[in-house]
Protein backbone atom coordinates (compact mmCIF):
# COMPACT_ATOMS: atom_id res chain seq x y z
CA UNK A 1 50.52 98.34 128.09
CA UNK A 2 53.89 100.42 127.35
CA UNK A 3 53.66 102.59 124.77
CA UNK A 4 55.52 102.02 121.60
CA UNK A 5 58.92 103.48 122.00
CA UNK A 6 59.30 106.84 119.36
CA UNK A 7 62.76 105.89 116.98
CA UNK A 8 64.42 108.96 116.08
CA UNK A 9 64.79 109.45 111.89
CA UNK A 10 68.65 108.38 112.46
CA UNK A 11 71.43 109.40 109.79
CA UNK A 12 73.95 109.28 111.80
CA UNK A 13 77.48 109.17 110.15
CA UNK A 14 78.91 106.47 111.98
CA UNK A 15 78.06 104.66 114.99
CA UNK A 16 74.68 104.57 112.71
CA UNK A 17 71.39 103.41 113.04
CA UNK A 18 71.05 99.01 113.48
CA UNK A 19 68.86 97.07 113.01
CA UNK A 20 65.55 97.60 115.36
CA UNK A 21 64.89 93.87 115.82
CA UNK A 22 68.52 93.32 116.16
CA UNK A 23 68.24 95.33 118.89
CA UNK A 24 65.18 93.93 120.84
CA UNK A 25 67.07 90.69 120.68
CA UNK A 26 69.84 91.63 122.23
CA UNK A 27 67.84 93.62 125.10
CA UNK A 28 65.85 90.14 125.64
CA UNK A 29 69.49 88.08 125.82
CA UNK A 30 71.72 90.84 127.55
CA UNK A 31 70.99 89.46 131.22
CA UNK A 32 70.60 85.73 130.41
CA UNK A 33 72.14 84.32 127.06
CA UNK A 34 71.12 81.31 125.82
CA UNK A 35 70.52 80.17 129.38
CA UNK A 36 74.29 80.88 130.75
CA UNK A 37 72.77 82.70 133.35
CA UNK A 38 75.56 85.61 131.88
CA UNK A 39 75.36 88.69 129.49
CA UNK A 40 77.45 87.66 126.27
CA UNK A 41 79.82 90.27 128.05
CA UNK A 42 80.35 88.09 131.06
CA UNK A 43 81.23 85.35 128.78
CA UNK A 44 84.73 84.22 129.02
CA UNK A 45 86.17 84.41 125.53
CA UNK A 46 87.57 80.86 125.80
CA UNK A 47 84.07 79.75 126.98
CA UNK A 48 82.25 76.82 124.39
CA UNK A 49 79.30 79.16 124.47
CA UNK A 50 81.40 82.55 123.07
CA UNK A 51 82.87 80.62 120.43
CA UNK A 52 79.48 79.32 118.36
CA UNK A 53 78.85 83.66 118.45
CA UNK A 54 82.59 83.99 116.95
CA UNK A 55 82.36 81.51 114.64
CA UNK A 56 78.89 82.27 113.54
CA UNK A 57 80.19 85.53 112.95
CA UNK A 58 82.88 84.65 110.40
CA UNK A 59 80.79 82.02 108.64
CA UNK A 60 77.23 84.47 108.00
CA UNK A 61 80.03 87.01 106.57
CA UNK A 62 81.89 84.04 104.63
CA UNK A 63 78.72 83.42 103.01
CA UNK A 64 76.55 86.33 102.22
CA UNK A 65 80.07 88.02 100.40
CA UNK A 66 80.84 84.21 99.26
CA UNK A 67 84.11 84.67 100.49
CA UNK A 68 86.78 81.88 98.45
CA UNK A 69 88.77 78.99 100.83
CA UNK A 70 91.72 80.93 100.33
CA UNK A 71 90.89 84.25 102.18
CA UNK A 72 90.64 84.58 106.47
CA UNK A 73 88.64 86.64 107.84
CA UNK A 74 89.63 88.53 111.07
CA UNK A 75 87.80 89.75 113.60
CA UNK A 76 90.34 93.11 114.99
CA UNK A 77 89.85 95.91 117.10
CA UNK A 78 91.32 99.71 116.54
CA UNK A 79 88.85 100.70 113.90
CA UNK A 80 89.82 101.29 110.38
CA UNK A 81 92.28 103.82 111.59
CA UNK A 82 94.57 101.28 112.71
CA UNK A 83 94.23 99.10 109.62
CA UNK A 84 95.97 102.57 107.78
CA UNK A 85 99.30 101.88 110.04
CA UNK A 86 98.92 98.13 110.02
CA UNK A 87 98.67 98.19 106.48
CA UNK A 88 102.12 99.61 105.65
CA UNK A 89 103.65 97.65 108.87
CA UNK A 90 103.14 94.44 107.25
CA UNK A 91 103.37 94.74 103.86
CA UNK A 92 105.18 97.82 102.52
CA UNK A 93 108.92 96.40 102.26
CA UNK A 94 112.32 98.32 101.87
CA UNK A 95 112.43 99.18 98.42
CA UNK A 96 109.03 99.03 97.36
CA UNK A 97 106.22 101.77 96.88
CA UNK A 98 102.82 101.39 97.33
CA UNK A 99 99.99 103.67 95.71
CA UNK A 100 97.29 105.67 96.98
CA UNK A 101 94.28 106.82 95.00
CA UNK A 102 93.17 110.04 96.75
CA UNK A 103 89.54 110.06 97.12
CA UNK A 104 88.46 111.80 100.22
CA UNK A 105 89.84 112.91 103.76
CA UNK A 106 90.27 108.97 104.66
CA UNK A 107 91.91 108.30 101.63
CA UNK A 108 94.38 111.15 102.73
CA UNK A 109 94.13 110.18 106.62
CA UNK A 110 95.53 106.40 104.97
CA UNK A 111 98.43 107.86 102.89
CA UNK A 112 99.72 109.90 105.97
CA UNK A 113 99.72 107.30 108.05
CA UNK A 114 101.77 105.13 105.21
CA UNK A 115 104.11 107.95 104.35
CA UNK A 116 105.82 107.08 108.17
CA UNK A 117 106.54 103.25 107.06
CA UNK A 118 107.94 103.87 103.58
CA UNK A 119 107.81 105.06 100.00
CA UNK A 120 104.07 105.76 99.22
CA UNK A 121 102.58 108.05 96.44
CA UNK A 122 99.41 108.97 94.66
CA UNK A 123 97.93 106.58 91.83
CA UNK A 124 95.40 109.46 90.79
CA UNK A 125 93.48 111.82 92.72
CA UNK A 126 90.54 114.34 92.25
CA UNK A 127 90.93 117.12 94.94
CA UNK A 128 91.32 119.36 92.45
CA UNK A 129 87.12 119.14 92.07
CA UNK A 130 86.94 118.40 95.56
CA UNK A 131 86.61 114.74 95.79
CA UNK A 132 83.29 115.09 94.07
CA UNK A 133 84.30 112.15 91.68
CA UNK A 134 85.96 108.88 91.34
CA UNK A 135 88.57 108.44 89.23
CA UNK A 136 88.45 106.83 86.07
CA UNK A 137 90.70 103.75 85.37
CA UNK A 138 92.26 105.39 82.17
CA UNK A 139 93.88 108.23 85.17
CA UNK A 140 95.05 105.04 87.80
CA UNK A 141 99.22 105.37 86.65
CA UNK A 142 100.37 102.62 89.32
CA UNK A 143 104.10 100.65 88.99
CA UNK A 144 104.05 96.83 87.99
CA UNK A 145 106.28 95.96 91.26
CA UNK A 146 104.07 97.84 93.45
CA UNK A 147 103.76 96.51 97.41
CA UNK A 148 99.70 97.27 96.50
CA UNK A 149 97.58 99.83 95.58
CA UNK A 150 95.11 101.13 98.12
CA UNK A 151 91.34 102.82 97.98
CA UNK A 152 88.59 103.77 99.93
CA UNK A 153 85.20 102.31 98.35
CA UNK A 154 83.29 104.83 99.85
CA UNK A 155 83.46 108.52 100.73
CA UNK A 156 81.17 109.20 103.65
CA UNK A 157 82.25 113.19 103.83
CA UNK A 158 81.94 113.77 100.16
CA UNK A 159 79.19 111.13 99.29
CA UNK A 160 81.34 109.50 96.02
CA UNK A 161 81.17 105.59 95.57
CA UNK A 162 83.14 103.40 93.61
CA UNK A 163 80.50 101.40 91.35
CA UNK A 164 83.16 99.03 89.31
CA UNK A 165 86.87 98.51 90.87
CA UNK A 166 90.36 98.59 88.88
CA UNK A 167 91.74 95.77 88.17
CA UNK A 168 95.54 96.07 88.94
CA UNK A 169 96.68 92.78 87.82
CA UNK A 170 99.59 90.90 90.14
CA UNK A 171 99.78 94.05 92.01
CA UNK A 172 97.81 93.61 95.24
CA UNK A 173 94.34 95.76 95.38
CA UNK A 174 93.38 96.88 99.35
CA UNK A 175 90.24 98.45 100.16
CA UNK A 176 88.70 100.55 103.17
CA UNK A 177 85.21 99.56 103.00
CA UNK A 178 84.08 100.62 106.32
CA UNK A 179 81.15 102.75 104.64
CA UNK A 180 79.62 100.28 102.15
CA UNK A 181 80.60 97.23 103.16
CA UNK A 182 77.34 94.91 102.31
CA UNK A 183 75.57 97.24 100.85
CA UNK A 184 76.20 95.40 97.55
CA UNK A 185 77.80 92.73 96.30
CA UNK A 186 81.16 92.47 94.63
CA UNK A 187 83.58 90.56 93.67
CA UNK A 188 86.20 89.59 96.78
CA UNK A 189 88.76 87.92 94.72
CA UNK A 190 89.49 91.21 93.49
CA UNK A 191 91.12 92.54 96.40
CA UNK A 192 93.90 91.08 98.16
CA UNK A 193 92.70 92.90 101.82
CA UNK A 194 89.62 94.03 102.54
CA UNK A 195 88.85 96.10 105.89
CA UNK A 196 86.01 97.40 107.33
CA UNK A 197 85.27 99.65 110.41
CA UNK A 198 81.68 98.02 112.01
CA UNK A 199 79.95 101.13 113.05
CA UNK A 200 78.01 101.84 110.00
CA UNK A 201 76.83 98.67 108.18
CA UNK A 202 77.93 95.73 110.50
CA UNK A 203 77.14 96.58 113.99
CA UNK A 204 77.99 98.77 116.43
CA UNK A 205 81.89 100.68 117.11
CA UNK A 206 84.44 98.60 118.13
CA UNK A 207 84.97 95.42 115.74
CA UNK A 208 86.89 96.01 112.30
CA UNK A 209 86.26 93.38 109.77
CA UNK A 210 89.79 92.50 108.09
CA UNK A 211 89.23 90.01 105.05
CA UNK A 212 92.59 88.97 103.59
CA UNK A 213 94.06 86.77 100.87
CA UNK A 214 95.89 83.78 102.90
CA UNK A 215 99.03 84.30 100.83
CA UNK A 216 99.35 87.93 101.39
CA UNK A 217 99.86 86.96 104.85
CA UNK A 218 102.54 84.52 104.13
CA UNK A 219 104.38 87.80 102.62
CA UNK A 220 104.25 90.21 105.11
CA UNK A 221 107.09 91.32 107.47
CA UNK A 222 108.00 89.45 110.60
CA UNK A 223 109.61 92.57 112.16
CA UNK A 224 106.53 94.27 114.08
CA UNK A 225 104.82 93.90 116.97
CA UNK A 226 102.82 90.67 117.69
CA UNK A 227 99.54 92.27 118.19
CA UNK A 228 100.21 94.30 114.73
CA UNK A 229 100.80 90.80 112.52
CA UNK A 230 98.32 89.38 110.81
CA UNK A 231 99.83 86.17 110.81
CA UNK A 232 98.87 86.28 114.64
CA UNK A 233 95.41 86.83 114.08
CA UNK A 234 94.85 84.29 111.46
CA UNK A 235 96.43 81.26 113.16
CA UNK A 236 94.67 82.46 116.55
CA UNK A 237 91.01 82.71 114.95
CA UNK A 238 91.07 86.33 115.91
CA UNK A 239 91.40 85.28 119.76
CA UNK A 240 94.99 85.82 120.07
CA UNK A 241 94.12 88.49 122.85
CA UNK A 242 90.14 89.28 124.33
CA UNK A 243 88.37 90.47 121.28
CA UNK A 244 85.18 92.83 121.66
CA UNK A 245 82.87 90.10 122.49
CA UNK A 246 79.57 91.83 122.58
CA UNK A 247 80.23 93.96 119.40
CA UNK A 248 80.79 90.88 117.73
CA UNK A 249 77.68 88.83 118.84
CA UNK A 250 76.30 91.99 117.41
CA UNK A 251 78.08 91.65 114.02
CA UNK A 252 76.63 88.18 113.75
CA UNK A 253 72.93 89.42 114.66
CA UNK A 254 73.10 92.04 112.09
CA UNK A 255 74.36 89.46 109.27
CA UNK A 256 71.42 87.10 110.34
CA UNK A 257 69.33 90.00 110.17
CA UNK A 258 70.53 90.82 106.64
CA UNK A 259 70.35 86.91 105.26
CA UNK A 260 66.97 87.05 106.71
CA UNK A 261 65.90 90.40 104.65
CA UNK A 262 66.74 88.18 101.77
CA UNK A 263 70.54 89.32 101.43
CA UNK A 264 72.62 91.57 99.16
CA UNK A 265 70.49 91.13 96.47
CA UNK A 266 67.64 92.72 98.32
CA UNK A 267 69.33 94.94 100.09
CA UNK A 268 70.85 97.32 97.17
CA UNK A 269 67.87 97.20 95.66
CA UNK A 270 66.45 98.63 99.04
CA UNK A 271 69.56 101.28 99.19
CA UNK A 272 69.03 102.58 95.90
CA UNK A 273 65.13 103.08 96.44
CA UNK A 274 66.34 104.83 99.56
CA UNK A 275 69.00 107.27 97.83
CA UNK A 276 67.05 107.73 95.29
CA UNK A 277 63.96 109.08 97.44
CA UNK A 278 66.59 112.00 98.34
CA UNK A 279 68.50 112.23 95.13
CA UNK A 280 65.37 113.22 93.44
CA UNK A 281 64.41 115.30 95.70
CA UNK A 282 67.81 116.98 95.04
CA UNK A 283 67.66 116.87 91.40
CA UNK A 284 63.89 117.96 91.09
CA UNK A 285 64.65 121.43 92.84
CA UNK A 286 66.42 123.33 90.59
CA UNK A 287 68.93 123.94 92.18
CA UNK A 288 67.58 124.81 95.62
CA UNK A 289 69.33 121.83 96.78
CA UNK A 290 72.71 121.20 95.48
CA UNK A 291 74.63 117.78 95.60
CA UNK A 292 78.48 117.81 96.08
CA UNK A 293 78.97 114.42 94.43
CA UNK A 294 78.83 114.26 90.28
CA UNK A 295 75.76 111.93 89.59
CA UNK A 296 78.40 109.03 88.29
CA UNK A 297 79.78 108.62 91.05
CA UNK A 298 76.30 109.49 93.48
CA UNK A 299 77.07 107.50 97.01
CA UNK A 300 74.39 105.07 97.66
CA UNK A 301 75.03 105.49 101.58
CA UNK A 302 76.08 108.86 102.04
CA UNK A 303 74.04 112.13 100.83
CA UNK A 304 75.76 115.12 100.48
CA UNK A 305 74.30 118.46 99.69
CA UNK A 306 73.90 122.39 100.43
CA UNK A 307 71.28 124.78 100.35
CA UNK A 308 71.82 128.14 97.95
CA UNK A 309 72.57 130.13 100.63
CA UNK A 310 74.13 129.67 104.32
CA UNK A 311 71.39 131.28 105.72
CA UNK A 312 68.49 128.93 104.38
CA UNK A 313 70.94 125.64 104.91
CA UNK A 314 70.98 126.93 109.18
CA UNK A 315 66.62 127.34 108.91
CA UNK A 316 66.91 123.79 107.36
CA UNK A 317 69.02 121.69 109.60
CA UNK A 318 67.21 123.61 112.63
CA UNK A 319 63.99 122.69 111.22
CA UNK A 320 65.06 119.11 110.79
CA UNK A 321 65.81 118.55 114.27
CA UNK A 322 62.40 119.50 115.57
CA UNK A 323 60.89 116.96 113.01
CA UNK A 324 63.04 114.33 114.62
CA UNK A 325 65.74 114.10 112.27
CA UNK A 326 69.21 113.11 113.61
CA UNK A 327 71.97 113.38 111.98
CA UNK A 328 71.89 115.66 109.13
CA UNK A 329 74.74 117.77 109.54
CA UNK A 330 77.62 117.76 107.30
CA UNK A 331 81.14 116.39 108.37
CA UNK A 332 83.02 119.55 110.56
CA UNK A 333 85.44 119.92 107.77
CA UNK A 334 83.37 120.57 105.04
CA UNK A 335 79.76 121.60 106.89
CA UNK A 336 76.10 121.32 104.29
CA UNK A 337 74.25 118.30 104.91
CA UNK A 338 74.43 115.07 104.94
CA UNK A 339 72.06 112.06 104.69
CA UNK A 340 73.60 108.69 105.76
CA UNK A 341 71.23 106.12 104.62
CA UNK A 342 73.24 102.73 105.55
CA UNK A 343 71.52 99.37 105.37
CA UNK A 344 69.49 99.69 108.33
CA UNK A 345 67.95 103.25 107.97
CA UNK A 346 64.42 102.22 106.95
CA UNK A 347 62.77 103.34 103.68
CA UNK A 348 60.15 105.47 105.73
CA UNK A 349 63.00 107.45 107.39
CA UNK A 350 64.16 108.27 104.20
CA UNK A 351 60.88 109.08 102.84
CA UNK A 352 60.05 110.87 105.25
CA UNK A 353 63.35 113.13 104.42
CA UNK A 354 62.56 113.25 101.22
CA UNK A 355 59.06 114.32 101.43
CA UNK A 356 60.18 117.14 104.14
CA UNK A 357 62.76 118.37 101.82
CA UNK A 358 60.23 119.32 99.19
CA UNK A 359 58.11 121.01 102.23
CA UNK A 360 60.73 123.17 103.05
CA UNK A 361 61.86 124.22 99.47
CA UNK A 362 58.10 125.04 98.94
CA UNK A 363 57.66 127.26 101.93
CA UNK A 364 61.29 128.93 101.55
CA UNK A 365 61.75 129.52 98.01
């Protein structure tokens, strides 16, 4: 008898930690699917057998975010990084601005990217705490004739979370939701385009979930190239060219997987027992531990904290790794720690953070 295989206490950033049983099934299929006598890889993408994974895909996301008849829902490669360029391609035309509300590095990393397709500019921002808020609505100053006005949901660096969106009227609202994505449920009709890098709550790296209002396509500009149109995507079922065939067979296991935990309605209530296991542990030590984000605005998926001095905050991410914790360092730009606790993480991973985190401030105070 094999023995039990030892999972690693995984807060990875992004790829993150899936689903375990999500992962058994796809070691049992990965020779043989379904009786092909094929890996899903081999699969041809045209194949009878490919296409029931695609569109299973589309229609567990269509339903657990109850996406309305009038939005597609693409299936696109490049990661969100692409969707910051593809953005302003399509739908940033001469004459018109579009705003950004500054939030974090990928917020930033978004506007850049815009600023070389046309006339961008900031709806609000709060660098000057150092993104550890959101915004308020009352500070969102954004023009009626606006091509759209753009956010990022989440802030994995900085571990902020938008927990009610803006409502900007006609103007289009896009969101980069490739941190907390499923984690909760909203509202879609709010948003004209939603897009979503898989890595952290859908699956694993290389699918980007692109959900978009069918008449915002009908308004974009022809003048790009074909792979970069929208238009192409949605009247080719996301097969205009070979999409990432395994990662999305994955995408579709991991939505089955959450349906079968009893969907979004069980699974915040899951994430906020989890972030609240560390949270407390933050706010219970007096300031041993230090959280960047303001409580309002708390991230549900990513942690972020220091220790009170450099010294200690080395000890406890060394310590850490020789419990078995992965993950725990802070993004290379801004260093401390950081806890990424996306829908798969189990409760007892983050327990067991939590309850190490008083250890250490016990030993080390």
């Amino acid at each position: 008898m094999k023995n039990p295989i030892q999972r690693a206490f995984n807060f990875n950033a992004g790829p993150s930690a899936l689903p375990l049983e999500v992962l058994e099934k796809a070691q049992q299929e990965l020779v043989n699917f379904q009786g092909t006598g094929m890996s899903i890889m081999e699969l041809s993408h045209r194949s009878t057998d490919y296409e029931k994974v695609h569109n299973q895909s589309i229609t567990r996301l269509k339903d657990l975010l109850s996406i309305p008849e009038n939005y597609a829902v693409l299936l696109l490669q490049g990661g969100g990084s692409l969707q910051f360029s593809m953005i302003p391609m399509n739908f940033l035309q001469p004459g018109q601005k579009a705003g950004y509300i500054m939030t974090g590095l990928w917020s930033e990393k978004a506007f850049s990217e815009a600023e070389l397709f046309g006339d961008v500019y900031q709806t609000a921002s709060t660098k000057d705490s150092n993104y550890r808020r959101i915004p308020k609505f009352n500070e969102l100053q954004y023009n009626p004739d606006d091509a759209y006005i753009h956010l990022t949901s989440n802030n994995t660096i900085y571990g902020t979370q938008w927990k009610e969106f803006p409502d900007t009227g006609n103007i289009p609202l896009v969101a980069d939701m490739s941190s907390d994505i499923l984690s909760k449920p909203f509202d879609v009709s709010k948003f004209d385009l939603i897009y979503a890098g898989a890595q952290k709550n859908l699956g694993p790296s290389g699918v980007t979930v692109v959900i978009i209002r069918k008449e915002m396509i009908e308004r974009a500009n022809s003048n790009i190239p074909t792979i970069l149109k929208y238009s192409i995507h949605a009247k080719n079922n996301s097969l205009y060219h070979t999409p990432p065939t395994f990662g999305i067979y994955m995408l579709g296991e991991v939505l089955g997987w959450i349906k079968g935990q009893g969907g979004l309605k069980e699974i915040t209530k899951r994430n906020e027992e989890k972030a609240n296991l560390i949270y407390n542990a933050i706010d219970d030590s007096g300031g041993f531990y230090l959280g960047h984000a303001e409580p309002e605005s708390r991230s549900y998926m990513n942690i972020t904290f220091r220790l009170k001095d450099e010294d200690l905050e080395k000890k406890f991410l060394a310590e850490t790794k020789k419990e078995g914790f992965v993950g725990l360092n802070g993004h290379r730009s801004v260093g401390g720690c950081r806890a990424s606790i996306y829908n798969a993480v189990p409760y007892e991973t983050c327990k067991a953070l939590s309850e190490f985190m008083y250890r250490f401030q016990k030993v080390n105070e």
